[in-house]
N, C-alpha and C. Protein backbone atom coordinates (compact mmCIF):
# COMPACT_ATOMS: atom_id res chain seq x y z
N UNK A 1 0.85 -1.19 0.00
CA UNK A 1 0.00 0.00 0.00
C UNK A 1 0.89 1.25 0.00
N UNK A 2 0.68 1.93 -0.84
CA UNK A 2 1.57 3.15 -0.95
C UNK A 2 1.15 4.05 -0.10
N UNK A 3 1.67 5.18 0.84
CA UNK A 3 1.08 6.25 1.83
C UNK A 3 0.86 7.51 0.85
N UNK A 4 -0.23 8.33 1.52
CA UNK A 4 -0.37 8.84 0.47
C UNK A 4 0.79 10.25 1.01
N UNK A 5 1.11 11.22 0.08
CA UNK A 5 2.20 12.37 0.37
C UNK A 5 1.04 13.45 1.06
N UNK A 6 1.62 14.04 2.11
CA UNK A 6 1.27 15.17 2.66
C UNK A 6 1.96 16.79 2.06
N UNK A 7 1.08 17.60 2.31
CA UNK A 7 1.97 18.72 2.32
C UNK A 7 1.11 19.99 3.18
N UNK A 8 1.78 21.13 3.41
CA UNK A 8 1.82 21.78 4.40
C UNK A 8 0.71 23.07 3.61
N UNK A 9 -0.71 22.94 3.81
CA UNK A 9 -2.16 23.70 3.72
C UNK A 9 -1.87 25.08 4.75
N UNK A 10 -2.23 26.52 3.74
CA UNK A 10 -2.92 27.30 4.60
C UNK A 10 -4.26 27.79 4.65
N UNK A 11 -4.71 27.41 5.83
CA UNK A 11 -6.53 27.57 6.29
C UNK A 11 -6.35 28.86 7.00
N UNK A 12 -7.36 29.39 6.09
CA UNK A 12 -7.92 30.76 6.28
C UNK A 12 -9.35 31.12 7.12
N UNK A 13 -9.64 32.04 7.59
CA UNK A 13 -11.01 32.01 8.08
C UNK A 13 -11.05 33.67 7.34
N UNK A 14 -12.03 33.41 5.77
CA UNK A 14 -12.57 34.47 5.07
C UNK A 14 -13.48 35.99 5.73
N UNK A 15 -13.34 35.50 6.75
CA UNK A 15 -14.67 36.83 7.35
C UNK A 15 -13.34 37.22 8.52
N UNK A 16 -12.81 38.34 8.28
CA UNK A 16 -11.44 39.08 8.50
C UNK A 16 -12.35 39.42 10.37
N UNK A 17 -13.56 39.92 10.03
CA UNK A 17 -14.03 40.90 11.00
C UNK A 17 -14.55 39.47 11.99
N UNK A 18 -14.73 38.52 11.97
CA UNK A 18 -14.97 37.28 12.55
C UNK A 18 -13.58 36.92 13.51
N UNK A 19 -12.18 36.65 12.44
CA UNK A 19 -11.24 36.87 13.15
C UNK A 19 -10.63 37.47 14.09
N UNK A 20 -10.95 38.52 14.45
CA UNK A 20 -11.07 39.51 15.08
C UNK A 20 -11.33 39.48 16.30
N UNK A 21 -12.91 39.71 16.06
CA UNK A 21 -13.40 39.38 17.52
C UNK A 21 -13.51 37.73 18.36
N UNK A 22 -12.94 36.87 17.07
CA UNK A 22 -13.11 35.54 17.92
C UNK A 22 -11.93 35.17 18.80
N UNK A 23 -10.74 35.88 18.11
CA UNK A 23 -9.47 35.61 19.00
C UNK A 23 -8.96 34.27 18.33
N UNK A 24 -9.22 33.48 17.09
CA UNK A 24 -8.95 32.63 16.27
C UNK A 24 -7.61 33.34 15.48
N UNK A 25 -6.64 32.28 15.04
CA UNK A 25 -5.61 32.62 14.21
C UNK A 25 -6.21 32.89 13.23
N UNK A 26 -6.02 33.89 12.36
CA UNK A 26 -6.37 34.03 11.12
C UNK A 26 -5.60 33.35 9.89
N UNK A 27 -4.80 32.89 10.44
CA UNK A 27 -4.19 31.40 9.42
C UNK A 27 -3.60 30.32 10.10
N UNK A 28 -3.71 29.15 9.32
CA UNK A 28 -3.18 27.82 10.19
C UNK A 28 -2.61 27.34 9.31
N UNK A 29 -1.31 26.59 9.73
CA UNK A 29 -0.71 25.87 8.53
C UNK A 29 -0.85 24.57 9.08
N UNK A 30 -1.02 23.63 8.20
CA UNK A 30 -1.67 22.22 8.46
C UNK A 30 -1.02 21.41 7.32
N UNK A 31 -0.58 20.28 7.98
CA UNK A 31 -0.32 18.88 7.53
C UNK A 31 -1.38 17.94 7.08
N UNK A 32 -1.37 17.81 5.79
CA UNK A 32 -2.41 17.01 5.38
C UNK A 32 -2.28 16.74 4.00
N UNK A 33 -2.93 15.27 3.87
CA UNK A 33 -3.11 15.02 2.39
C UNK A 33 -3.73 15.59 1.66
N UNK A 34 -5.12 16.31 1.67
CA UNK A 34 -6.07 16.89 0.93
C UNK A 34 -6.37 18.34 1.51
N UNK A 35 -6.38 19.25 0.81
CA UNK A 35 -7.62 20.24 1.14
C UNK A 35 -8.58 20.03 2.38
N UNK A 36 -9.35 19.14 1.96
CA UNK A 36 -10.44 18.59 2.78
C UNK A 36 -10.22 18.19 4.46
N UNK A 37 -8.83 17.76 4.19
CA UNK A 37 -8.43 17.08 5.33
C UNK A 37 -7.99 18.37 6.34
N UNK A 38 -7.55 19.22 5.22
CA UNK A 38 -6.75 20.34 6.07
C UNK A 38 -8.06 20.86 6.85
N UNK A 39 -8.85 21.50 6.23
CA UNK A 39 -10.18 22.10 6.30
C UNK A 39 -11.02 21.25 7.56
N UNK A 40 -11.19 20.24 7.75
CA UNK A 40 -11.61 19.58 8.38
C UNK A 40 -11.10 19.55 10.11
N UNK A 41 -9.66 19.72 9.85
CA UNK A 41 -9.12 19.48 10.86
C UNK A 41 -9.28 20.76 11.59
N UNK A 42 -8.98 22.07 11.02
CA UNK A 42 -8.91 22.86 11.64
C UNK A 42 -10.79 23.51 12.11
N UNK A 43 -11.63 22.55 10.92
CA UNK A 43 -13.09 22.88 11.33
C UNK A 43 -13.38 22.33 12.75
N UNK A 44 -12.28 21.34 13.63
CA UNK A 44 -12.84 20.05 14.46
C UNK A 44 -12.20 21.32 15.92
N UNK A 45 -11.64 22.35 16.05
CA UNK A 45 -11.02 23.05 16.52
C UNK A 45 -12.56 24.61 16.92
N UNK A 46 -12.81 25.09 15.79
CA UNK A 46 -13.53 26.03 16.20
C UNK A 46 -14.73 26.42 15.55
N UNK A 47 -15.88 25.00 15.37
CA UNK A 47 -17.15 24.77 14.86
C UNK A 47 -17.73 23.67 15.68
N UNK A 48 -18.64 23.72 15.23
CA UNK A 48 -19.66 22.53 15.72
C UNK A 48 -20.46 22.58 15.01
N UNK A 49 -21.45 21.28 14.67
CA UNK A 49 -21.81 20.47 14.08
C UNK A 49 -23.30 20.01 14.27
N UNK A 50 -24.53 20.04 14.43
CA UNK A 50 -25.53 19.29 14.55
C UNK A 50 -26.81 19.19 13.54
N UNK A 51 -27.45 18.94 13.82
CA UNK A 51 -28.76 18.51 12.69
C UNK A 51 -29.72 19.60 13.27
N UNK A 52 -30.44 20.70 12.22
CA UNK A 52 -31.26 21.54 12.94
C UNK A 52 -32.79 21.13 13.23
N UNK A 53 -33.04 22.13 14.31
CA UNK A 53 -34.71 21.86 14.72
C UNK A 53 -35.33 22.13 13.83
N UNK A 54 -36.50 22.16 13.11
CA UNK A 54 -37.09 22.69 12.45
C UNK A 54 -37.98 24.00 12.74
N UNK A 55 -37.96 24.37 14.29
CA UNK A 55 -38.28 25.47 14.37
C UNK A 55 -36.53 26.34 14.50
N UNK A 56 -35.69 26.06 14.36
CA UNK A 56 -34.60 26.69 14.02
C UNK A 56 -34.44 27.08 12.65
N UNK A 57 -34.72 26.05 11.90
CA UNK A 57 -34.09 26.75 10.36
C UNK A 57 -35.66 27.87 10.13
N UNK A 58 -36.71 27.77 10.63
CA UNK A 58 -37.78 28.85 10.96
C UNK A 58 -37.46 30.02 11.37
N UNK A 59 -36.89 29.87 12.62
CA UNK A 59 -36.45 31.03 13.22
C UNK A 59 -35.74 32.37 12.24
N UNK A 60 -34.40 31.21 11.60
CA UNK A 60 -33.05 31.82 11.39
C UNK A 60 -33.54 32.34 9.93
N UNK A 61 -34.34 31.87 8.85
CA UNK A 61 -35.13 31.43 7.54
C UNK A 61 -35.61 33.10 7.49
N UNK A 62 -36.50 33.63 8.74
CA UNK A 62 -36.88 35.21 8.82
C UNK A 62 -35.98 35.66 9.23
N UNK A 63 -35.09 35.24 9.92
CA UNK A 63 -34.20 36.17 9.97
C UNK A 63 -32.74 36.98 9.07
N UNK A 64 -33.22 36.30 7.83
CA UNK A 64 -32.69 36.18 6.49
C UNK A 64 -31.41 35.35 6.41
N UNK A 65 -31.57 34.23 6.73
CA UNK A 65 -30.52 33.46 7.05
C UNK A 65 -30.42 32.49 5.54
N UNK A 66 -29.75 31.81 4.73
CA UNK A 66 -30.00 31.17 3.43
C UNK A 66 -29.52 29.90 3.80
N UNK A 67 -29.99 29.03 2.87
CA UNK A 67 -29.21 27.78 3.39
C UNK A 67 -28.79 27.19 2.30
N UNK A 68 -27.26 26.88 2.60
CA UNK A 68 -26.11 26.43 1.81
C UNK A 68 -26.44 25.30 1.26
N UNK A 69 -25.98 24.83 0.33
CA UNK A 69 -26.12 23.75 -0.46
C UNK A 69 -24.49 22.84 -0.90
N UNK A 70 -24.56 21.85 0.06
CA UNK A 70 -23.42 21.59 0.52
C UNK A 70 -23.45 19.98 -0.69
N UNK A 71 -24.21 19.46 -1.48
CA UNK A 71 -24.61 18.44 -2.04
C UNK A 71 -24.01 18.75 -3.56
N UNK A 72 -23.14 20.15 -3.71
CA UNK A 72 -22.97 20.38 -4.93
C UNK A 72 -21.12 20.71 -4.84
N UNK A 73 -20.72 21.39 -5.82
CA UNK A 73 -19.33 21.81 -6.24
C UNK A 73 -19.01 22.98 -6.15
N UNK A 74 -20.37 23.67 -6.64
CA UNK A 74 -20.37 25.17 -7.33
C UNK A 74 -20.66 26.50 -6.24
N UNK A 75 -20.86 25.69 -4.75
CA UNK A 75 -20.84 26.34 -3.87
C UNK A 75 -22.36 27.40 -3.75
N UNK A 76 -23.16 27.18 -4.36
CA UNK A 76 -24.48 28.35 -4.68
C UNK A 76 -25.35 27.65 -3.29
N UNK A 77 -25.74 29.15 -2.96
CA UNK A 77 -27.01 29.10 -2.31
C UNK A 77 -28.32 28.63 -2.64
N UNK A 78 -28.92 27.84 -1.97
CA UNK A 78 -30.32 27.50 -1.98
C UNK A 78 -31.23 28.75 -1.62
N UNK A 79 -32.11 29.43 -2.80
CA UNK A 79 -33.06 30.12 -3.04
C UNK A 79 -34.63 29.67 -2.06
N UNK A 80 -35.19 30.50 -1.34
CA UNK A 80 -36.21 29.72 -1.21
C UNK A 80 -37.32 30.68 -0.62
């Protein structure tokens, strides 16, 4: 089995003014095989994760909140 090669990812957090006030590095350099992996790792650090209520995506829905469409490539918002 061949290993696969690593190399050294920089993860960004795009919302400058987020950085800021979160006290998060605004770059990480990361060891990893993929993109994904990089991204991932540093997501397991300062996100979380769960399945929403349905009176949550209600709530957030008026509160002009959009919801991502994570099932694609092209990165576009779900219209609704």
């Amino acid at each position: 089995m061949k290993k696969s090669s690593t190399r050294i990812y920089v993860v960004m957090q795009d919302d400058t003014g987020f950085m800021q006030k979160s006290g998060f590095a605004p770059i990480r350099l990361v060891k990893a095989t993929s993109q994904a992996q990089a991204l991932r790792r540093v997501a397991r650090e300062t996100m979380s994760c769960r399945p929403a209520h349905s009176l949550e995506v209600v709530e957030h829905m008026l509160a002009g909140v959009t919801v991502l469409d994570a099932t694609s490539d092209n990165e576009s918002e779900v219209a609704t």
